[in-house]
N, C-alpha and C. Protein backbone atom coordinates (compact mmCIF):
# COMPACT_ATOMS: atom_id res chain seq x y z
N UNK A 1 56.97 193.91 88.88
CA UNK A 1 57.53 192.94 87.92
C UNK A 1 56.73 191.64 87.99
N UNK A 2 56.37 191.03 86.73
CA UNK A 2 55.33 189.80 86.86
C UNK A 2 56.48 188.76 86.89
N UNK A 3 56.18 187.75 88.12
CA UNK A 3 56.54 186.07 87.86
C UNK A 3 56.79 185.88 86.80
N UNK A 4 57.64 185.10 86.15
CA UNK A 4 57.33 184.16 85.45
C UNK A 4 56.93 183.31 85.13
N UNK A 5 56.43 182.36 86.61
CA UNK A 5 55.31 181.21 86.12
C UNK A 5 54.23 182.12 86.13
N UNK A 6 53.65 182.85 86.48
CA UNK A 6 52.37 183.52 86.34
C UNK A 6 52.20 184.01 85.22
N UNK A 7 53.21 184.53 84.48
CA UNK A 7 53.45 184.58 82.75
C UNK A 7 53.49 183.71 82.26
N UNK A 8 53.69 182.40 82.51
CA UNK A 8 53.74 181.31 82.13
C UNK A 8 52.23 180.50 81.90
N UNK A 9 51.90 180.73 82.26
CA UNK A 9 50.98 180.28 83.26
C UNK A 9 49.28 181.22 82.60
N UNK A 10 49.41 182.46 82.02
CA UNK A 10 48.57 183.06 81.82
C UNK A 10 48.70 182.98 80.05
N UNK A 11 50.10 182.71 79.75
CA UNK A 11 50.20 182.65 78.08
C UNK A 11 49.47 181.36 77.73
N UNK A 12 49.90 180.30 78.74
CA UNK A 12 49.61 179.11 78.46
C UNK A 12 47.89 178.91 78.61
N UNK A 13 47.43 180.02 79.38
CA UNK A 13 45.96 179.35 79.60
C UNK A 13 45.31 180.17 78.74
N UNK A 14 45.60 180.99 78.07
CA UNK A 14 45.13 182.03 76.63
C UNK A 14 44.60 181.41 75.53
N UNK A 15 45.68 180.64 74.79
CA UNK A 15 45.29 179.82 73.83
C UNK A 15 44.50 178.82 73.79
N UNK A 16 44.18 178.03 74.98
CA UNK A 16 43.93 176.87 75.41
C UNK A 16 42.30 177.89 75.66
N UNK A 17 41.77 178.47 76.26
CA UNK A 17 40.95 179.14 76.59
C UNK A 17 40.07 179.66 75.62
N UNK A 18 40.86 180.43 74.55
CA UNK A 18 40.17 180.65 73.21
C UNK A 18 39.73 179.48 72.22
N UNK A 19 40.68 178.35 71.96
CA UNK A 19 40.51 177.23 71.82
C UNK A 19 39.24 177.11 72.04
N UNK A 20 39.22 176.53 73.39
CA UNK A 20 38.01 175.71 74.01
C UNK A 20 36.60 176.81 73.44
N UNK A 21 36.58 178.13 73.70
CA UNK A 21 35.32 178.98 73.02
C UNK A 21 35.10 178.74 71.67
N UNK A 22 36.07 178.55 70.67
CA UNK A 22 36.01 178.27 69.32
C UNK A 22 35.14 177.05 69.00
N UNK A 23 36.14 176.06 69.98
CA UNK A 23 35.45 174.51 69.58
C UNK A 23 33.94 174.95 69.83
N UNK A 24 33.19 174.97 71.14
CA UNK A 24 31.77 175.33 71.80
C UNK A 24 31.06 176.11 70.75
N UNK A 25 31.58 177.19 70.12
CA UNK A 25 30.76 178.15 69.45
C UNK A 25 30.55 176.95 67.68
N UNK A 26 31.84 176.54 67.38
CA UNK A 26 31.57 175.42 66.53
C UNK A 26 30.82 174.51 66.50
N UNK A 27 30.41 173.57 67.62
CA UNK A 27 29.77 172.59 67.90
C UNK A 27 28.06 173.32 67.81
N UNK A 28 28.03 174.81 68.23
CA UNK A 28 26.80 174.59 68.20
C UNK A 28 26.34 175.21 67.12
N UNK A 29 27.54 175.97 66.35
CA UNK A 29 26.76 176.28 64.77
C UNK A 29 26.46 175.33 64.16
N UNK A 30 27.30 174.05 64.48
CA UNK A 30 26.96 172.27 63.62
C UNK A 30 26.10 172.18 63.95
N UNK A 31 25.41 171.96 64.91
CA UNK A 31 24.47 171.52 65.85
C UNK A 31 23.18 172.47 65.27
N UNK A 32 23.44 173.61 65.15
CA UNK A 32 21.82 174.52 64.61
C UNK A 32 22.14 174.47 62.98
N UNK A 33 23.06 173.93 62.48
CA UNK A 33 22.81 174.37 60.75
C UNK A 33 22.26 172.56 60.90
N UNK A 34 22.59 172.00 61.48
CA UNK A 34 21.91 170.29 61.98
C UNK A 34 20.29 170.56 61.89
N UNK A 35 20.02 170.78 62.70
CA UNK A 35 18.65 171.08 63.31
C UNK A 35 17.98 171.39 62.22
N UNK A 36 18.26 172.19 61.14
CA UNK A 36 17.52 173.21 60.21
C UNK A 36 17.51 172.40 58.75
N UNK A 37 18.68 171.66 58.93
CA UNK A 37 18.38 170.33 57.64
C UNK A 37 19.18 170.98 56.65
């Protein structure tokens, strides 16, 4: 049976996690459609 803060805890760091890859992968498509003019 899983914890609940560890469910807690793993839902919460999911979104936040994908998030953060989205922003990064964003910044650097700006960043190379930048570059290319």
């Amino acid at each position: 049976m899983i914890e609940p803060l560890l469910c807690g805890i793993v839902l919460g760091l999911i979104p936040v996690t994908l998030t953060g890859l989205f922003v990064a992968a964003w910044n650097q498509y700006r960043r190379g459609v930048a570059l290319e003019g």
